[in-house]
Each structure stands twice: as C-alpha cells, then as structure tokens.
Protein backbone atom coordinates (compact mmCIF):
# COMPACT_ATOMS: atom_id res chain seq x y z
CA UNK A 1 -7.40 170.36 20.82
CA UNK A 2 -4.89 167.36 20.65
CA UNK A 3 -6.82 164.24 19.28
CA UNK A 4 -4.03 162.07 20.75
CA UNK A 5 -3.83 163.76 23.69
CA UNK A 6 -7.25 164.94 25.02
CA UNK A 7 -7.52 166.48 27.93
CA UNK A 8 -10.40 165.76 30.18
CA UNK A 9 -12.73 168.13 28.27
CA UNK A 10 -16.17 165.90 28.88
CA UNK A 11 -18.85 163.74 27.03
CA UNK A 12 -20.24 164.87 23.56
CA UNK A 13 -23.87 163.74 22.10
CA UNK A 14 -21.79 164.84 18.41
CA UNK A 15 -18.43 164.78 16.85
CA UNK A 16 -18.25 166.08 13.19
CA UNK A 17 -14.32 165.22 11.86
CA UNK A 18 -14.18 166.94 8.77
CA UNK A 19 -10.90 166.23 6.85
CA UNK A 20 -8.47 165.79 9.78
CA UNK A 21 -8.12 161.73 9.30
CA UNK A 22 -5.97 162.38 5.98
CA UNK A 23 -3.62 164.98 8.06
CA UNK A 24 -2.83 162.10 9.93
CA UNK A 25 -0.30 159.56 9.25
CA UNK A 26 -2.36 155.87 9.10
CA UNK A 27 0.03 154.44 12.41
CA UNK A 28 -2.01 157.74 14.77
CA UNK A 29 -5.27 156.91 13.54
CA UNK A 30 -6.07 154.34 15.81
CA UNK A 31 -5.22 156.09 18.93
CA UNK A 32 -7.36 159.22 17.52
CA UNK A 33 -10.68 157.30 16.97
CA UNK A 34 -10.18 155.66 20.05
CA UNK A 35 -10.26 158.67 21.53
CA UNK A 36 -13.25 159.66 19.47
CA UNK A 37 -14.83 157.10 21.14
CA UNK A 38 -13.99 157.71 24.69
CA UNK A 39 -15.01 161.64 24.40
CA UNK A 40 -18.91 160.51 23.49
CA UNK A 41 -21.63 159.84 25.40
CA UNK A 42 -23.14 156.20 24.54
CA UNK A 43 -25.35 156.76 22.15
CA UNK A 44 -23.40 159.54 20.43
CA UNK A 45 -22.99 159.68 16.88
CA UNK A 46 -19.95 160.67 15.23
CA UNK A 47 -19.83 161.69 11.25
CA UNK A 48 -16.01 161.26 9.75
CA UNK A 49 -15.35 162.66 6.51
CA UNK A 50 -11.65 162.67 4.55
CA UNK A 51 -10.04 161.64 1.53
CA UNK A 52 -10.10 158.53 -0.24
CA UNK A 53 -7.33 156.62 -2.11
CA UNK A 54 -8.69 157.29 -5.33
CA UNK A 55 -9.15 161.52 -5.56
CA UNK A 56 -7.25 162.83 -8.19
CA UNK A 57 -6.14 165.58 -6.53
CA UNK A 58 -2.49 166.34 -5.08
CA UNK A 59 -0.84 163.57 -7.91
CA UNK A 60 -3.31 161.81 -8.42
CA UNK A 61 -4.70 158.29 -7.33
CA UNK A 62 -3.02 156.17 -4.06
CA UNK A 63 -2.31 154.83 -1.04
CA UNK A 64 -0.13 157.34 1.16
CA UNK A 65 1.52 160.40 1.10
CA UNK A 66 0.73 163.38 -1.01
CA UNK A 67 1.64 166.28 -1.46
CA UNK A 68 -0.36 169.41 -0.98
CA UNK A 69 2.10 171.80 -2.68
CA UNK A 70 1.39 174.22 0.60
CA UNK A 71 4.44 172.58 2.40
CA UNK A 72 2.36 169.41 4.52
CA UNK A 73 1.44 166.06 3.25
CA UNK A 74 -2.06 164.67 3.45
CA UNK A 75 -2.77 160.64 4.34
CA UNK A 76 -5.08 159.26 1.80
CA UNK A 77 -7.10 156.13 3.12
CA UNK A 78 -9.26 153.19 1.51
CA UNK A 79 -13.12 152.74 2.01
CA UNK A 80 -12.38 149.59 3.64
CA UNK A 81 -9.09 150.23 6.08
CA UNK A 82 -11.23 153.29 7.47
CA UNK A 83 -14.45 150.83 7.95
CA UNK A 84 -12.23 148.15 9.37
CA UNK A 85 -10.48 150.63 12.12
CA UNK A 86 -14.48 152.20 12.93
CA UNK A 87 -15.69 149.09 13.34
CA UNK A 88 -13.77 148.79 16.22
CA UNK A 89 -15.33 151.29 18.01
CA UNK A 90 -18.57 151.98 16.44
CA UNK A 91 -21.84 150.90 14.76
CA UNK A 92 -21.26 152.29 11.62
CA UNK A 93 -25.01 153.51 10.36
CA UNK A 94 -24.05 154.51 7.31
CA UNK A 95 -21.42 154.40 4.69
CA UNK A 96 -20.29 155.70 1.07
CA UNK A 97 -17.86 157.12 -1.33
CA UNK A 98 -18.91 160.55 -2.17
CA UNK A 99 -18.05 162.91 -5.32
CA UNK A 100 -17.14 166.43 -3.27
CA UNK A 101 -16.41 169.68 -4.97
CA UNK A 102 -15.26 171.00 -8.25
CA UNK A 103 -18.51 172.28 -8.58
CA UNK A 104 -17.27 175.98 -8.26
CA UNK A 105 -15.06 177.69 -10.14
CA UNK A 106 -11.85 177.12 -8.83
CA UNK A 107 -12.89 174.40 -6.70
CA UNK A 108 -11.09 171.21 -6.63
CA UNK A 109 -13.05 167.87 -6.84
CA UNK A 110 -12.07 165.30 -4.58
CA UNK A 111 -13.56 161.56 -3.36
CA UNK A 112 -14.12 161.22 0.13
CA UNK A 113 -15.36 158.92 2.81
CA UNK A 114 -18.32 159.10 4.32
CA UNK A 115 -18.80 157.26 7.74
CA UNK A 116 -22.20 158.33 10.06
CA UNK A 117 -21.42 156.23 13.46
CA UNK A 118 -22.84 155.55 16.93
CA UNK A 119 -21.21 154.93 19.64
C-alpha cells in the first residue's frame, strides 16, 4: 500500500509502523500520519517505531540522510520532531527511546522511537 496515497481500503482498530517513518524523507511525513489517522477507527491505537537521530549505525549520529550502503537512504528523526508531528493527530499514551538489537551475533544495535497512540 501507498501511505500517501491510500486507497479507500477501510477503518482499522490497529496500525503497527515498524521502521517505515525513517524511509521517508521528513517533508512526506506529515501527509503519511495524517493518513494514519484517517484509516483508524476512533479509538484505534497506532504503535510507530523507527530510528532516532542518535543510532550509531549507517555513519553514525544525526539529523538526515544516511546511508544504508544497500543503495537507499534512511531519514533519521528526533524524539521530539516525531512527538510534535503525533501530537497532531493523536493522544500519545506512551513514549521512549529504546536500545534495539545488537544482541545477536551479527545484529546491528540501533536507538529507536517508541510512540503507542490513540486516535
């Protein structure tokens, strides 16, 4: 599916966004949650997770483009520019930073955003 172009596909009670935020440059986000938000029911919950401004991986800390070596660039965010644009169009219920991966061999540990929302 086309975030920024839905098509009429229904209502959802859920929306899990795992890691598609940072493969989207910061002027698209907008439109994307706000379409997020017209695609649940009221009362639905959406969970976003992605990458936050200060993972090492892909070059290290920052703002911006990065990188992926795999031939597509990824669109690190802050904590607070991603609670900002929610808070638009959601109650966020919960909110944090948290340490993800590297715990397997080969794995690569990254820090991510966590936002749990209603709509």
């Amino acid at each position: 599916m086309d975030i920024l172009n839905p098509k009429d596909i229904g209502e959802f009670d859920f929306i899990f966004g795992h890691g598609f935020l940072h493969n989207l440059p910061p002027d698209l986000r907008a439109k994307a949650v706000e379409n997020i938000s017209k695609m649940l029911k009221k009362g639905g919950k959406y969970l976003s997770i992605c990458f936050n401004e200060k993972s090492q991986e892909f070059g290290g800390p920052g703002r911006g483009e990065r990188s992926t070596g795999m031939g597509h660039m990824l669109f690190y965010s802050s904590f607070e520019e991603l609670e900002k644009l929610f808070s638009e169009y959601f109650t966020i219920l919960e909110a944090k930073l948290i340490n993800f991966g590297g715990e397997r061999p080969g794995s690569i540990p990254h820090i991510t955003n966590y936002f749990f929302m209603e709509k």
